[in-house]
N, C-alpha and C. Protein backbone atom coordinates (compact mmCIF):
# COMPACT_ATOMS: atom_id res chain seq x y z
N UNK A 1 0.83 -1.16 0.00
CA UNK A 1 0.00 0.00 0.00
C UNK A 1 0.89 1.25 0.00
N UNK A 2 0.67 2.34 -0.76
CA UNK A 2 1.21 3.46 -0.53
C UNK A 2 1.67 4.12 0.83
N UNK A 3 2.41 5.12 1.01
CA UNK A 3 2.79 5.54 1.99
C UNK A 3 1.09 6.71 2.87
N UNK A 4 0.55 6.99 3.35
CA UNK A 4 -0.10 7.64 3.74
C UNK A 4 0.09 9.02 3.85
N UNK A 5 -0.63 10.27 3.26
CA UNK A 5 -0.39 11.22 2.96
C UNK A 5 -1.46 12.15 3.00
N UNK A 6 -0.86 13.04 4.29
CA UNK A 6 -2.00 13.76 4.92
C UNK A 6 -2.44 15.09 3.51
N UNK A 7 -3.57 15.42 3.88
CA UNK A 7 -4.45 15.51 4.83
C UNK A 7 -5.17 13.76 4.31
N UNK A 8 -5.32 12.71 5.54
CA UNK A 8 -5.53 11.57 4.90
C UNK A 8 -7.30 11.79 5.65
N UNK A 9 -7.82 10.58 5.19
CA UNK A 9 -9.26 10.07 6.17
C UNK A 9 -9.08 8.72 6.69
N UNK A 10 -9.09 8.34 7.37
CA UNK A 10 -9.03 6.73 7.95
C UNK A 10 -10.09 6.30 8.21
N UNK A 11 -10.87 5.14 8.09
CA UNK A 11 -11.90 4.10 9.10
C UNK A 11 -11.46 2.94 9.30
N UNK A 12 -11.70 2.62 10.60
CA UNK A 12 -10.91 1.78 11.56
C UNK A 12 -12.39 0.75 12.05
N UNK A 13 -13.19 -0.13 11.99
CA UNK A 13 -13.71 -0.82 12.10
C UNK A 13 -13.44 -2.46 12.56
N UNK A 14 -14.05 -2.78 13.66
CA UNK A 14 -14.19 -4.44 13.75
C UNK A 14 -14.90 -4.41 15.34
N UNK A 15 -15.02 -5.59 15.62
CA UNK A 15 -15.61 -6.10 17.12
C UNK A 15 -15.01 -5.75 18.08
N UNK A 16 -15.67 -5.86 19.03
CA UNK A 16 -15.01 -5.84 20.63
C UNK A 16 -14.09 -6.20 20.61
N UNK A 17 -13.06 -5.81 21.06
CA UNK A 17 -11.71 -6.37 21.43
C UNK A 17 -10.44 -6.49 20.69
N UNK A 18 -11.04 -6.40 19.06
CA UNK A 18 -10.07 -6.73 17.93
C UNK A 18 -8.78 -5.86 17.82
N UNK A 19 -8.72 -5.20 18.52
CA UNK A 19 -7.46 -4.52 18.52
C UNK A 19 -7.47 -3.10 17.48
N UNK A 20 -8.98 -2.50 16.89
CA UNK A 20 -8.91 -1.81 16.19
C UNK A 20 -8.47 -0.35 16.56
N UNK A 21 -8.67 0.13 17.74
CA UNK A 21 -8.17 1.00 18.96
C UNK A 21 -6.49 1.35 18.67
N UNK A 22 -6.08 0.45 18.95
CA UNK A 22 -4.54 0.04 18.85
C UNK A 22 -3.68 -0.23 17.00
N UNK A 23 -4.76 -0.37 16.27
CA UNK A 23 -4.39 0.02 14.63
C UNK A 23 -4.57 1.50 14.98
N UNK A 24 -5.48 2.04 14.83
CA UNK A 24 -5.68 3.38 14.86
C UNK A 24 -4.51 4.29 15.51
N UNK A 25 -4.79 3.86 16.94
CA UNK A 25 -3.02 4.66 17.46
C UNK A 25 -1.76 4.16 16.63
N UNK A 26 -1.67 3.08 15.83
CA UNK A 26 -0.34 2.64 15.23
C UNK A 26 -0.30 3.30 14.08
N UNK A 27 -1.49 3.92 13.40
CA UNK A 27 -1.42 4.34 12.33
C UNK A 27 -1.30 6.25 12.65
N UNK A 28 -1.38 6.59 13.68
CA UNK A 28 -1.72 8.22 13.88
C UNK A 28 -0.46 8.34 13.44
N UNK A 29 1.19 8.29 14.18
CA UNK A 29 2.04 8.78 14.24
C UNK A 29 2.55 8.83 12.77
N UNK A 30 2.25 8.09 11.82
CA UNK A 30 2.67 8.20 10.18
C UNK A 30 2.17 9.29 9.31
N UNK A 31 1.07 9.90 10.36
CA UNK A 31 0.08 11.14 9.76
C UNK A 31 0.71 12.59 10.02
N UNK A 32 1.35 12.32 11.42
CA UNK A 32 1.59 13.99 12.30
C UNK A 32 2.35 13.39 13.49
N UNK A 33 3.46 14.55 13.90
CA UNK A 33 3.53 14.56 14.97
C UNK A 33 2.83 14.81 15.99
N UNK A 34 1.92 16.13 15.81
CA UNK A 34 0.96 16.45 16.58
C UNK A 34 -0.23 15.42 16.36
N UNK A 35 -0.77 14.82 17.47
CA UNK A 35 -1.64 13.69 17.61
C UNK A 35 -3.01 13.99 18.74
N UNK A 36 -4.08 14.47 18.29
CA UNK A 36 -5.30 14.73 19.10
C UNK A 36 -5.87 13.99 19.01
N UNK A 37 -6.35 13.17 20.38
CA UNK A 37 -6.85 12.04 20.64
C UNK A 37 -8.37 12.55 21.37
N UNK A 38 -9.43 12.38 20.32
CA UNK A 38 -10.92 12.54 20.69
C UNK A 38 -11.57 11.15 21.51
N UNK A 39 -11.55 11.48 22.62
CA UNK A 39 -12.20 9.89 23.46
C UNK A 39 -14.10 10.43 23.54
N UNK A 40 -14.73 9.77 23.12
CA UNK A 40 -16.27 9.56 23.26
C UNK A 40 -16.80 8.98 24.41
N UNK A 41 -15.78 7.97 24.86
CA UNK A 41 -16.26 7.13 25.88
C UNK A 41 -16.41 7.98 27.11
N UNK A 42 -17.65 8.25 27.73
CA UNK A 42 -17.54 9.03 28.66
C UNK A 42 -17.50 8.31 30.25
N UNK A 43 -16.92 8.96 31.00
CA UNK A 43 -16.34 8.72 32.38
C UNK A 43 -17.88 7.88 33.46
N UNK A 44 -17.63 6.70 34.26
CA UNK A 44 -18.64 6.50 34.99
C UNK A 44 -17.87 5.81 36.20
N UNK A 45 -17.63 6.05 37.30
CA UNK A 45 -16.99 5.90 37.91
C UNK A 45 -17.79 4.71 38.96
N UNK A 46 -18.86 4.36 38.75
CA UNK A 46 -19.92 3.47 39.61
C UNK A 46 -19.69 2.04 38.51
N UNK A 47 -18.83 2.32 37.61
CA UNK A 47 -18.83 0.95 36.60
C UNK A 47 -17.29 0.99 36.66
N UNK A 48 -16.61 -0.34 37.73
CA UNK A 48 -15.21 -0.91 37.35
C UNK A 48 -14.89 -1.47 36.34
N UNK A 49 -15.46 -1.93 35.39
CA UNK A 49 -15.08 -2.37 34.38
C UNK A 49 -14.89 -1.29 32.85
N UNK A 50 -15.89 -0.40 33.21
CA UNK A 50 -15.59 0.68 31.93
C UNK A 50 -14.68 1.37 32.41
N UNK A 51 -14.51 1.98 33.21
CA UNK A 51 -13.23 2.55 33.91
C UNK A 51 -11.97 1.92 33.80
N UNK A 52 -12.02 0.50 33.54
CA UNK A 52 -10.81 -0.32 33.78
C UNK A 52 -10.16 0.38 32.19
N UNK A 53 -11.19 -0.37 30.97
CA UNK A 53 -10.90 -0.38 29.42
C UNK A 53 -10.27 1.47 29.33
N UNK A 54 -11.15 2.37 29.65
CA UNK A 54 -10.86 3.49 29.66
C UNK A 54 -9.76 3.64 29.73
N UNK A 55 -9.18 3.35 31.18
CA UNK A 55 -7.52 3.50 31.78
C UNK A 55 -6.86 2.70 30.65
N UNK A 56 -7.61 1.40 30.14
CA UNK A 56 -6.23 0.84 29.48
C UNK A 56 -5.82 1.27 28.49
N UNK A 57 -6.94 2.16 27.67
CA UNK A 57 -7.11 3.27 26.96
C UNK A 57 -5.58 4.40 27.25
N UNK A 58 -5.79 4.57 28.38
CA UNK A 58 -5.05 6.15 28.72
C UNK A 58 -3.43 5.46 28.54
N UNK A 59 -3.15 4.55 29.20
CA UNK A 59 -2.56 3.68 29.52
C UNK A 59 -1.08 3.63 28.24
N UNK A 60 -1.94 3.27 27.25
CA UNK A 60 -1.47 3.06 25.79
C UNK A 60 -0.96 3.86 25.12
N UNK A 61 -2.01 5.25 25.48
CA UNK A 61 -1.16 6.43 24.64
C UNK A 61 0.44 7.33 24.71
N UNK A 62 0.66 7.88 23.91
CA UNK A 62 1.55 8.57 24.47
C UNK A 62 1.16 9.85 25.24
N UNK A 63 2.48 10.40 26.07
CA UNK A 63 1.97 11.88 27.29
C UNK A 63 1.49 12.36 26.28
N UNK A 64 2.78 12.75 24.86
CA UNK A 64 2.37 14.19 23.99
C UNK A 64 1.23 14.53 23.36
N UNK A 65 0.15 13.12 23.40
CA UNK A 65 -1.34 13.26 22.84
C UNK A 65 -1.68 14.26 23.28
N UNK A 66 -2.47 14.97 22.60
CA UNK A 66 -3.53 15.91 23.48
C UNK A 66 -4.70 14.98 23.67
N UNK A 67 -5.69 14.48 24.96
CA UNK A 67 -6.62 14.21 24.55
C UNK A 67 -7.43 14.83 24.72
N UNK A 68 -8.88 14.83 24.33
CA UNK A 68 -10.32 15.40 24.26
C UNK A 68 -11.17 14.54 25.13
N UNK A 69 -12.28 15.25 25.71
CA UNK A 69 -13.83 14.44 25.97
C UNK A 69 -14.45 14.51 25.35
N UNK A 70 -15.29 14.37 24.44
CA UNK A 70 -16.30 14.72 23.35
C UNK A 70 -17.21 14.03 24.21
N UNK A 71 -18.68 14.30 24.28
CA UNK A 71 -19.71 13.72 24.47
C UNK A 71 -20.19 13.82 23.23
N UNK A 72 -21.37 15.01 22.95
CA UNK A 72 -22.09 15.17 21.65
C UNK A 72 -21.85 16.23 21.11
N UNK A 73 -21.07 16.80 21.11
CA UNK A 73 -20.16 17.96 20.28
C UNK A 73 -19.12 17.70 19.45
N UNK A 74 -18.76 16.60 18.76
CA UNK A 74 -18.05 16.42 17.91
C UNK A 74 -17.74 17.21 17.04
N UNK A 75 -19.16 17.70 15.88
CA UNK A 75 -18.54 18.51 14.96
C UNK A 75 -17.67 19.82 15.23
N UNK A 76 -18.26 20.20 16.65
CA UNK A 76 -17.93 21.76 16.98
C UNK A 76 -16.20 21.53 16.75
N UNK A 77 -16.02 20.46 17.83
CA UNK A 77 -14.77 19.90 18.14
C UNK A 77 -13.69 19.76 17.16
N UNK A 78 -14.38 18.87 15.82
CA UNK A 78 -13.26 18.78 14.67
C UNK A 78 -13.30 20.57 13.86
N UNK A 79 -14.20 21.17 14.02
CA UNK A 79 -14.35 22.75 13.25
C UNK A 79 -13.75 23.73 14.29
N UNK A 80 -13.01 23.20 15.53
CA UNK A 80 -12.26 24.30 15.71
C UNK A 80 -10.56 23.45 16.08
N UNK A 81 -9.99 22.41 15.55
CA UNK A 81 -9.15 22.19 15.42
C UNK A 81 -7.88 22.99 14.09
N UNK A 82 -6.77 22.60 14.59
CA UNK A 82 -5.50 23.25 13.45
C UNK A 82 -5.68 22.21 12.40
N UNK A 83 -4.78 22.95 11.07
CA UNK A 83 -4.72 21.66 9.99
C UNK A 83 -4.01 21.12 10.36
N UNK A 84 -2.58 21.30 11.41
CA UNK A 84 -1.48 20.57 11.07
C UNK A 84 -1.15 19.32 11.97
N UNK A 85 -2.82 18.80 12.62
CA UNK A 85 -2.93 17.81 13.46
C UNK A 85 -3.51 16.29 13.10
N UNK A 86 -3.34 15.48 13.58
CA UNK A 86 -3.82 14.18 13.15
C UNK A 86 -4.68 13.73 14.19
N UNK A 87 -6.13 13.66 13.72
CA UNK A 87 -7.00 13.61 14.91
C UNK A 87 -7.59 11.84 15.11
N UNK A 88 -7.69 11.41 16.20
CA UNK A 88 -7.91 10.06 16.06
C UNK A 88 -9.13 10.14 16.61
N UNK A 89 -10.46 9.88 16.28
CA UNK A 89 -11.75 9.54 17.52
C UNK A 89 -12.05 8.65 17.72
N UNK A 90 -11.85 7.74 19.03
CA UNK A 90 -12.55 6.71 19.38
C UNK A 90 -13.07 7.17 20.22
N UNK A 91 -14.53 6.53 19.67
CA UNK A 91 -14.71 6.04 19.01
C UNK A 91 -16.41 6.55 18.39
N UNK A 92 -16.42 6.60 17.39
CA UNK A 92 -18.01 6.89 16.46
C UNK A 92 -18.97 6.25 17.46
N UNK A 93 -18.78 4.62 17.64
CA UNK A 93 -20.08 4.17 18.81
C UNK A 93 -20.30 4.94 20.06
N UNK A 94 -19.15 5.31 20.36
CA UNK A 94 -19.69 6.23 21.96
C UNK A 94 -20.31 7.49 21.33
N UNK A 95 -20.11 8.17 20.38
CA UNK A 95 -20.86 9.43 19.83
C UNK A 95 -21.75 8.97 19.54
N UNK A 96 -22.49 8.10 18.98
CA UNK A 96 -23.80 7.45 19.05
C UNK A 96 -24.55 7.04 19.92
N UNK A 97 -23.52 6.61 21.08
CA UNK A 97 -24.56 6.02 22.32
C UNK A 97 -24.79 7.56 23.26
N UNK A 98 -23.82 8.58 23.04
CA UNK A 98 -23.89 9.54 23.81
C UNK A 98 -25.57 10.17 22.92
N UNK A 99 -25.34 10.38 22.08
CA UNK A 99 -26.65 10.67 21.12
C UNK A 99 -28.10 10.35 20.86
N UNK A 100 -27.98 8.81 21.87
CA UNK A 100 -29.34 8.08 21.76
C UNK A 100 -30.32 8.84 21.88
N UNK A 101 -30.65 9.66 22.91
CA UNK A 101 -31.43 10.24 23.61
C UNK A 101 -32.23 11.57 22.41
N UNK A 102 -31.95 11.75 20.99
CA UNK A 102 -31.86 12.49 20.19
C UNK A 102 -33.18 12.38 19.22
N UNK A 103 -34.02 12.69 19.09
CA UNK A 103 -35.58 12.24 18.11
C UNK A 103 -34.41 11.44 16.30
N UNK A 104 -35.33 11.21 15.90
CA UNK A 104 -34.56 11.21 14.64
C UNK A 104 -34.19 12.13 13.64
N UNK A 105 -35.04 12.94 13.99
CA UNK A 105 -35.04 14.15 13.32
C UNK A 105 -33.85 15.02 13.75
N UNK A 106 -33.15 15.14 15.04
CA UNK A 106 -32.56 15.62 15.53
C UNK A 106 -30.82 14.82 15.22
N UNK A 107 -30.96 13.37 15.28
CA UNK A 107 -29.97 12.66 15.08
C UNK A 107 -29.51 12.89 13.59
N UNK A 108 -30.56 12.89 13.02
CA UNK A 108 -30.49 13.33 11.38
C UNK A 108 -29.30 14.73 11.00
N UNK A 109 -30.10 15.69 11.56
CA UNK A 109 -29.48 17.05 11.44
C UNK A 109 -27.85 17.63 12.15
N UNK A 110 -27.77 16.24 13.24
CA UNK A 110 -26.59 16.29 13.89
C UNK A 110 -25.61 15.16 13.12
N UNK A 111 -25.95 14.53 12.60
CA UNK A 111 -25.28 13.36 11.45
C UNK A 111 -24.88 13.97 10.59
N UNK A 112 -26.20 14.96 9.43
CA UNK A 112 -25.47 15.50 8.09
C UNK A 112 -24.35 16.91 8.47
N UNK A 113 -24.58 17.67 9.66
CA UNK A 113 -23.50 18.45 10.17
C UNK A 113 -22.02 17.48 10.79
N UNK A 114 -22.01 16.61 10.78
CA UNK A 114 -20.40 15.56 11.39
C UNK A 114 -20.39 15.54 9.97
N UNK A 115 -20.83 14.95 9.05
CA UNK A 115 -20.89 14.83 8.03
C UNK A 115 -20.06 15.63 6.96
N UNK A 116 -20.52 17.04 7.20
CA UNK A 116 -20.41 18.10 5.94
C UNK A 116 -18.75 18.25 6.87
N UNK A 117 -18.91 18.68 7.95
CA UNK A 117 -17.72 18.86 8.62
C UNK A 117 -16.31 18.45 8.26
N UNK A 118 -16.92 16.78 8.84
CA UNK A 118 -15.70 15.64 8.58
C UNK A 118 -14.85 15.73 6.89
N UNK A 119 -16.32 16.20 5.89
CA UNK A 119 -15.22 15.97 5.07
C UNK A 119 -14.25 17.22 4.19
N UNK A 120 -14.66 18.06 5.30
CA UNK A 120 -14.21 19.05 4.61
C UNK A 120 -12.82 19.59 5.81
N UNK A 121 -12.30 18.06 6.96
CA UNK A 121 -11.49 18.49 7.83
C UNK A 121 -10.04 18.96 6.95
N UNK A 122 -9.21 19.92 7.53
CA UNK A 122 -7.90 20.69 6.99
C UNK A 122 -6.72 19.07 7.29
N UNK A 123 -7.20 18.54 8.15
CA UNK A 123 -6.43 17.86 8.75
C UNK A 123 -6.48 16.11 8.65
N UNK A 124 -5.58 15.53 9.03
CA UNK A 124 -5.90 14.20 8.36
C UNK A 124 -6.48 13.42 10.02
N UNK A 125 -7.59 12.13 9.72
CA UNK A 125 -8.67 12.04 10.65
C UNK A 125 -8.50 10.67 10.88
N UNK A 126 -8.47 10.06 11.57
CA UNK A 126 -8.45 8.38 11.99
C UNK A 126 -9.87 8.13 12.71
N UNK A 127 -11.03 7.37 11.86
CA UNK A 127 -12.23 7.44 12.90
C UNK A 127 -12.38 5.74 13.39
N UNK A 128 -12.15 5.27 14.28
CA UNK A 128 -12.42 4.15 14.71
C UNK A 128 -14.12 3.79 15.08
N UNK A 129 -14.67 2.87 14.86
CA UNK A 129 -16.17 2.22 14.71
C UNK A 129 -16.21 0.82 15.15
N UNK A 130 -17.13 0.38 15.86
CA UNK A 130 -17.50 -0.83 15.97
C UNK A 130 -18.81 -1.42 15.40
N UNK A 131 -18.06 -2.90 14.93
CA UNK A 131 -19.59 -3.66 14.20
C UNK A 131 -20.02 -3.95 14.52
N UNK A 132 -21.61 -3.45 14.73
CA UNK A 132 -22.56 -4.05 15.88
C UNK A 132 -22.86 -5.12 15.28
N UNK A 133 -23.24 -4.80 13.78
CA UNK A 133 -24.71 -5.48 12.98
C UNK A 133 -23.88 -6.96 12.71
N UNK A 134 -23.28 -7.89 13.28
CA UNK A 134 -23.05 -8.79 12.66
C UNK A 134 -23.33 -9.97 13.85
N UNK A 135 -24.27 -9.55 14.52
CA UNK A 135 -25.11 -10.70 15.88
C UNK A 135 -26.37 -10.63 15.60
N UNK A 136 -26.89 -11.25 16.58
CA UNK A 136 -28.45 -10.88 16.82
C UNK A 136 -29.13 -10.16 17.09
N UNK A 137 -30.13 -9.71 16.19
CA UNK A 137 -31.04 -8.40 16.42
C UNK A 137 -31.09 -7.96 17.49
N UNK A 138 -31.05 -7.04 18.28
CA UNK A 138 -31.27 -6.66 19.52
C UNK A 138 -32.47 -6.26 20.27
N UNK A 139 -33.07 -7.15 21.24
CA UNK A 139 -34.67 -7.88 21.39
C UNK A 139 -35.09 -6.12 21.86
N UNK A 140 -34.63 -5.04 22.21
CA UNK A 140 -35.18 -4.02 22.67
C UNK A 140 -34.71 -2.95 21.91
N UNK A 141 -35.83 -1.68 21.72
CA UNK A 141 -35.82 -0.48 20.75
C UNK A 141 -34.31 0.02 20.53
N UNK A 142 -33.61 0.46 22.17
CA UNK A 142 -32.25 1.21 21.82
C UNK A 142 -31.18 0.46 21.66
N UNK A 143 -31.09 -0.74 21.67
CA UNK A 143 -30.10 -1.46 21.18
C UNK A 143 -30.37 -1.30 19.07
N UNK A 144 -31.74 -1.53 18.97
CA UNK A 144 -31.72 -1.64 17.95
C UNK A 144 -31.47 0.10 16.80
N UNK A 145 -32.20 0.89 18.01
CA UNK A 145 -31.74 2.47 17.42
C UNK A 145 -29.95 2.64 17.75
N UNK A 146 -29.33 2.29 18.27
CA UNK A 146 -27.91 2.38 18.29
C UNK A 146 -27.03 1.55 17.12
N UNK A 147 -27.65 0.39 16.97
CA UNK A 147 -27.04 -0.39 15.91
C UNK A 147 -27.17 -0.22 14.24
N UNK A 148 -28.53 0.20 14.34
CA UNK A 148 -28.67 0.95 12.84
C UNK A 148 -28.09 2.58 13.08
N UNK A 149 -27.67 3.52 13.95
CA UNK A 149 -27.32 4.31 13.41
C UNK A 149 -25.41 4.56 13.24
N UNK A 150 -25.53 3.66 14.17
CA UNK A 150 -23.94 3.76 13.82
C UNK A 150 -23.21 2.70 12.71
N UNK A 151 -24.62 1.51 11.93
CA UNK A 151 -24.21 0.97 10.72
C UNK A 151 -24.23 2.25 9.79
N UNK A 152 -25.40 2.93 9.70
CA UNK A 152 -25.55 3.59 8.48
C UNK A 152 -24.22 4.43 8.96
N UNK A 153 -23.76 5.43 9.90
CA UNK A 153 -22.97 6.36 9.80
C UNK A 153 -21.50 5.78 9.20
N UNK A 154 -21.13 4.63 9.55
CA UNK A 154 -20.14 4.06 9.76
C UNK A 154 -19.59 3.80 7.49
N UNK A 155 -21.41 3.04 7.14
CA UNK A 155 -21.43 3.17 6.09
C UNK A 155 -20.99 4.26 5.31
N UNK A 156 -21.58 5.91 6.03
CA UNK A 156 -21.38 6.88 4.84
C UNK A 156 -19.62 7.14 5.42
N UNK A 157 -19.19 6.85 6.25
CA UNK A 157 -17.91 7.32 6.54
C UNK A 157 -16.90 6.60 5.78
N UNK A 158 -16.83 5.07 5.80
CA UNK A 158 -15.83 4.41 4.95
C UNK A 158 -16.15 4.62 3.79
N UNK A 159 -17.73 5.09 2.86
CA UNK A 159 -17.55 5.15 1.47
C UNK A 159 -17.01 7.12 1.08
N UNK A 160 -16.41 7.67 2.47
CA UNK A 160 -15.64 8.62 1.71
C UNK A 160 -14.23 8.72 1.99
N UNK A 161 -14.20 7.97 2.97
CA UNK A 161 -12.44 7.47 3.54
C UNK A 161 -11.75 7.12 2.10
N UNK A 162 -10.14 7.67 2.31
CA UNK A 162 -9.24 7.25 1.66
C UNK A 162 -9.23 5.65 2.01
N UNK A 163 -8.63 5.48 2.81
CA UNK A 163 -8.94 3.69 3.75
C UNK A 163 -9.49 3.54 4.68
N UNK A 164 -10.19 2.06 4.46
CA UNK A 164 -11.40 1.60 5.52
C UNK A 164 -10.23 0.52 6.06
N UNK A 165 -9.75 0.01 7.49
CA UNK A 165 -9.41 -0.83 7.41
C UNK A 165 -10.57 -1.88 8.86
N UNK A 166 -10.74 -3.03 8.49
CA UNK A 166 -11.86 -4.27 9.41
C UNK A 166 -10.39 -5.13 10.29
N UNK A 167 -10.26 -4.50 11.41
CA UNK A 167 -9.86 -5.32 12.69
C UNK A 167 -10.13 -6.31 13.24
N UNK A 168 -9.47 -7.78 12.84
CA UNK A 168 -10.45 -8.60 13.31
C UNK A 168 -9.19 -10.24 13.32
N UNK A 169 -9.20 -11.00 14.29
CA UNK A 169 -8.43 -12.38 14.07
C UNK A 169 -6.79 -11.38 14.47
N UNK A 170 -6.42 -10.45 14.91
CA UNK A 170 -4.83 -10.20 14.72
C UNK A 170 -4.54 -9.70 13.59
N UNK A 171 -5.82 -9.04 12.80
CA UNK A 171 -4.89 -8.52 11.83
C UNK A 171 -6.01 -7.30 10.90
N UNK A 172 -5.07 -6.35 10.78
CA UNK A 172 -6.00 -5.54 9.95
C UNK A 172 -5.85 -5.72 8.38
N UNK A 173 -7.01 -5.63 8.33
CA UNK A 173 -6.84 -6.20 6.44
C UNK A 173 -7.56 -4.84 5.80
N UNK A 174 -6.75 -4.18 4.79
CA UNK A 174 -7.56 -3.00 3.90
C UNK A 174 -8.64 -3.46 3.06
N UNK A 175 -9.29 -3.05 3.69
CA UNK A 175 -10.60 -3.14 3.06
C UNK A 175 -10.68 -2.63 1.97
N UNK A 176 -10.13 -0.86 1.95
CA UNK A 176 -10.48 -0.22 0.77
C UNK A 176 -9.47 -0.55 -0.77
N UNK A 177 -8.35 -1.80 -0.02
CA UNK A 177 -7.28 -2.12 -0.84
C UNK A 177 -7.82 -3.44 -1.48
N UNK A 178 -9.06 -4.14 -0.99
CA UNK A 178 -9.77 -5.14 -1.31
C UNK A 178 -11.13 -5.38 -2.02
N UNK A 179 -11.42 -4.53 -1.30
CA UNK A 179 -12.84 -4.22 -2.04
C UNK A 179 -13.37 -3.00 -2.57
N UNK A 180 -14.79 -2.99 -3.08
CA UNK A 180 -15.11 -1.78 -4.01
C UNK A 180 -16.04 -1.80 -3.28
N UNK A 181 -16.11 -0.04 -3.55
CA UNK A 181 -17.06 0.90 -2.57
C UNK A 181 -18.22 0.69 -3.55
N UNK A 182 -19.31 0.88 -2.00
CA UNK A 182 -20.59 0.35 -2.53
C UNK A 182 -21.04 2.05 -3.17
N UNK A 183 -22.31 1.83 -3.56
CA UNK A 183 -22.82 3.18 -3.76
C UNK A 183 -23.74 3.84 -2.67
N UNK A 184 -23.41 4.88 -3.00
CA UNK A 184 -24.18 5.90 -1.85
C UNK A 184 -25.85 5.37 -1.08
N UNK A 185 -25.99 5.28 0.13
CA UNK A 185 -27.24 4.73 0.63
C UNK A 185 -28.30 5.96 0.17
N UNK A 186 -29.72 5.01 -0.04
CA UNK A 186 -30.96 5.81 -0.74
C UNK A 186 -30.65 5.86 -2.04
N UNK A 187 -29.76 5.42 -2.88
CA UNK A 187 -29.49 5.92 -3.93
C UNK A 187 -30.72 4.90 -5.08
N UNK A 188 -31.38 5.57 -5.72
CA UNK A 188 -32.91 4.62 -6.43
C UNK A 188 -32.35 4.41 -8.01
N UNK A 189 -32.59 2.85 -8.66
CA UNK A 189 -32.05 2.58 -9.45
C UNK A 189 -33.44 2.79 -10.39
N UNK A 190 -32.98 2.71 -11.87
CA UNK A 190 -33.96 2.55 -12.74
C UNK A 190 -33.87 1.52 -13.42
């Protein structure tokens, strides 16, 4: 694969655990020295176990990261960054789960603004995602409103990424070096 060459776009995708977190940080430092690290996952201190992943999170990075909290301000967040930074967000699912609470109408209008934003960042972007949709339906409403919106987002994000890469078994495989981009969702054939 070519050398990577900012201003780049990245998507970083796969399951729990796959190590896609840890592609993403392996891939920032080839982008920028300067490295802004957007965390979604927000703080709960009554849950040892999210707290644990979090830390192992913190754990991993380097000091010189800058990191971020993002809850549901993302776009503001990437529209007042420098060009000459390499921004990593993990992760898209926590901006979604932070978002649940949003009508659709509202999730809508806050989607096509990340949207218009993201692709018009100065700067090159690493967005890490997790695949919900590849289990069982999820027997209750917000499992199932969380899983379709972060398929579809996840969808419009890798079909404008330079590379998509799927984290999964020990190994990241380019997706966008493998396969062909689908066409735009809604799009009506004749």
């Amino acid at each position: 694969m070519p050398p990577l060459v900012p201003p780049t776009s990245i998507l970083v995708t796969g399951p729990s655990r796959s190590g896609k977190s840890e592609w993403a940080e392996h891939l920032a430092p080839q982008l920028s020295e300067s490295i802004i690290y957007i965390a979604t996952g927000q703080e709960n201190p009554d849950d040892a176990d999210w707290q644990a992943r979090i830390d192992r999170h913190r754990q991993r990075r380097p000091e010189h990261w800058q990191t971020l909290s993002v809850s549901q301000n993302l776009t503001a967040t990437l529209a007042s960054l420098a060009p000459s930074v390499c921004v990593l967000v993990d992760s898209l699912g926590g901006w979604v789960a932070n978002c649940l609470d949003l009508s659709d109408a509202e999730w809508q209008s806050l989607q096509r603004e990340f949207l218009q934003c993201w692709v018009n960042c100065p700067f090159s972007i690493i967005l890490v995602a997790e695949e919900t949709g590849w289990g069982v339906i999820p027997a209750y409403p917000l499992g199932r409103l969380f899983r379709d919106r972060l398929g579809s987002l996840s969808r419009q994000v890798g079909g404008q990424c330079q590379r998509v890469y799927l984290v999964t078994g020990g190994y990241a495989l380019a997706l966008s070096q493998w396969g062909e981009r689908l066409p735009p969702e809604n799009r009506k054939f004749s």
